[in-house]
Protein backbone atom coordinates (compact mmCIF):
# COMPACT_ATOMS: atom_id res chain seq x y z
CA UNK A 1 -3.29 155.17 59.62
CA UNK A 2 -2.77 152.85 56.86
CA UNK A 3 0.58 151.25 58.60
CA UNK A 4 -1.48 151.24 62.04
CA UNK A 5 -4.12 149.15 60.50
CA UNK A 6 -1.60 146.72 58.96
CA UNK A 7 0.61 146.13 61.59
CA UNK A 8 -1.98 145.91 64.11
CA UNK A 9 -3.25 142.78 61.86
CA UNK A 10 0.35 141.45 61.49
CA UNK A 11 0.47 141.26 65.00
CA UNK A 12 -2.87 139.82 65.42
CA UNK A 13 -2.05 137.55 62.96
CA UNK A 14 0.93 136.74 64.48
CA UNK A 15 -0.20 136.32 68.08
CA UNK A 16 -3.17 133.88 66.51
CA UNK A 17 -0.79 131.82 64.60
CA UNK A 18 1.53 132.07 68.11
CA UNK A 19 -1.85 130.62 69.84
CA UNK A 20 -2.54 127.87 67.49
CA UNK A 21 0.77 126.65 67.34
CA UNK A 22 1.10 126.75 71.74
CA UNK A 23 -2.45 124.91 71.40
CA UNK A 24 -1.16 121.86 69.40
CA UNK A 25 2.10 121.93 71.23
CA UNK A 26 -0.19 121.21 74.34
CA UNK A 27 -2.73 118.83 72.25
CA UNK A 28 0.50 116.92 71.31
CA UNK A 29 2.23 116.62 74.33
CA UNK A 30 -1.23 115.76 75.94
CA UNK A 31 -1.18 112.84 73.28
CA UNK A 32 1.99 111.62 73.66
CA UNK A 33 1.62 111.36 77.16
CA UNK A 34 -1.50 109.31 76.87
CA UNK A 35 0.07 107.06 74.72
CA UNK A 36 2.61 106.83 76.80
CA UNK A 37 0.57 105.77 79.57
CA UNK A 38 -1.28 103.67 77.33
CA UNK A 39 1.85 102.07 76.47
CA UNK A 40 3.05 101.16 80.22
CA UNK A 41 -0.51 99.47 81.12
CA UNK A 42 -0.84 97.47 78.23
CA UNK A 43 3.08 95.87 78.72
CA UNK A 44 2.28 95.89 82.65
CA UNK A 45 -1.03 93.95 81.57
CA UNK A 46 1.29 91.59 79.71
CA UNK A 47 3.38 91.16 81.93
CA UNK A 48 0.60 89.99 84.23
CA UNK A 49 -0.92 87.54 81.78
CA UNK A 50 2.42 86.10 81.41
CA UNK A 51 2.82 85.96 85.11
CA UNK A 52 -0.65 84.23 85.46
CA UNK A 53 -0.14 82.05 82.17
CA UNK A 54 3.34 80.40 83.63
CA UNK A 55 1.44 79.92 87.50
CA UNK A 56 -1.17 78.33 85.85
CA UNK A 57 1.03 76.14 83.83
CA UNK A 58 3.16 75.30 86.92
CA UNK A 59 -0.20 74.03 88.64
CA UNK A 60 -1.25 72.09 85.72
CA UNK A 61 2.52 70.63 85.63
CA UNK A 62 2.34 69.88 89.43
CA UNK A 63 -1.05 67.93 88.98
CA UNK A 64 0.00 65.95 86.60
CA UNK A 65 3.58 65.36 87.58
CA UNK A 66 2.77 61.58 88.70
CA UNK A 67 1.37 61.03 85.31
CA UNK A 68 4.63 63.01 83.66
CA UNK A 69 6.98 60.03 84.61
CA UNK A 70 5.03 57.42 83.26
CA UNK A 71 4.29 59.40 80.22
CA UNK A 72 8.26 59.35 79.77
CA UNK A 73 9.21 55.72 80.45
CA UNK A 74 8.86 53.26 77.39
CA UNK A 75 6.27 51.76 77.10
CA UNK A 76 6.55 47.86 77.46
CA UNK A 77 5.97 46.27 73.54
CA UNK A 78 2.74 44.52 73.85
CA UNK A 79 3.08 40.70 73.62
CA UNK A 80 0.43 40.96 70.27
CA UNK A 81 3.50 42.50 68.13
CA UNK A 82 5.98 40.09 69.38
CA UNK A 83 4.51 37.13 67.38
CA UNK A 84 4.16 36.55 63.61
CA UNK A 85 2.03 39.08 62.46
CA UNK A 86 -1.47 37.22 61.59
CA UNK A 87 -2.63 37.75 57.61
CA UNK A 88 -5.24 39.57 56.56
CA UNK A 89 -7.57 36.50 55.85
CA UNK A 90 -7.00 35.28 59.08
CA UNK A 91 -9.39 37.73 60.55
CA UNK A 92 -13.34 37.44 60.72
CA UNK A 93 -14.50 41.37 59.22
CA UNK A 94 -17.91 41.55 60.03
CA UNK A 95 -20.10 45.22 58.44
CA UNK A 96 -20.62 46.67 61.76
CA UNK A 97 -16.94 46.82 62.90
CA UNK A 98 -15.92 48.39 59.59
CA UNK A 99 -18.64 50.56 59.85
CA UNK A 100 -17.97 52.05 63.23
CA UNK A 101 -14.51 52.16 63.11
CA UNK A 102 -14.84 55.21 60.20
CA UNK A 103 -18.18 56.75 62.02
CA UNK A 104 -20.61 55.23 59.74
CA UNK A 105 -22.72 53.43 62.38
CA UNK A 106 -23.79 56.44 64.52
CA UNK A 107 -25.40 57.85 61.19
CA UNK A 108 -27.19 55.22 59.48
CA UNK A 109 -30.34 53.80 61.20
CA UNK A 110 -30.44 50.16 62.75
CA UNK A 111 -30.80 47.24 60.41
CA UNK A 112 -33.99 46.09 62.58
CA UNK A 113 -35.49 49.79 62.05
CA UNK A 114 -35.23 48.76 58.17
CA UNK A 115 -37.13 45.60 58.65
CA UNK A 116 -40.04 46.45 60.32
CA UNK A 117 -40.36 50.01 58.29
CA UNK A 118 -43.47 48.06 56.39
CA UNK A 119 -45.03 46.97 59.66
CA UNK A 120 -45.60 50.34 60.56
């Protein structure tokens, strides 16, 4: 009875390990077809961003064809850099334009805010 016992678990053993293995053969071809599948919609949603990127840029290149030509001509030299150029002296600096021309004069307050701070 011995060798009834043990073969009887051999094959138990056998048909469990037979089951386990069938079970991940199914668990992995279960995966591999979801990835699959996973695979095909994200290059099909790709594909359609693409597609919708490009229309969109052919719209945006269709509005603004008109604008496209002009953008591509040369521009005429302005008659200012025909001349002499003036020197440096030559032009009247005054604070404010130095100011806002590096963004100082949207953050500091106005000068008449300064002179009347002691009337208030």
């Amino acid at each position: 009875m011995t060798t009834y016992y043990k073969e009887t678990r051999q094959r138990l053993e056998q048909h469990k390990a037979d089951r386990m293995s069938s079970i991940e053969a199914e668990r992995r071809a279960q995966r591999d077809a979801m990835e699959a599948e996973y695979r095909l919609q994200r290059e099909r949603m790709e594909t359609e961003m693409k597609r919708v990127e490009s229309e969109r840029l052919a719209k945006v290149a269709q509005r603004f064809a008109p604008v496209q030509g002009l953008l591509e001509a040369p521009a005429p030299a302005p008659a200012l850099l025909e001349g002499p150029l003036p020197s440096l002296g030559s032009r009247p600096s005054s604070r404010l334009d130095d100011e806002s021309s590096i963004g100082y004069a949207s953050t500091k307050a106005p000068a008449s805010s300064e002179r009347f701070k002691g009337l208030a």
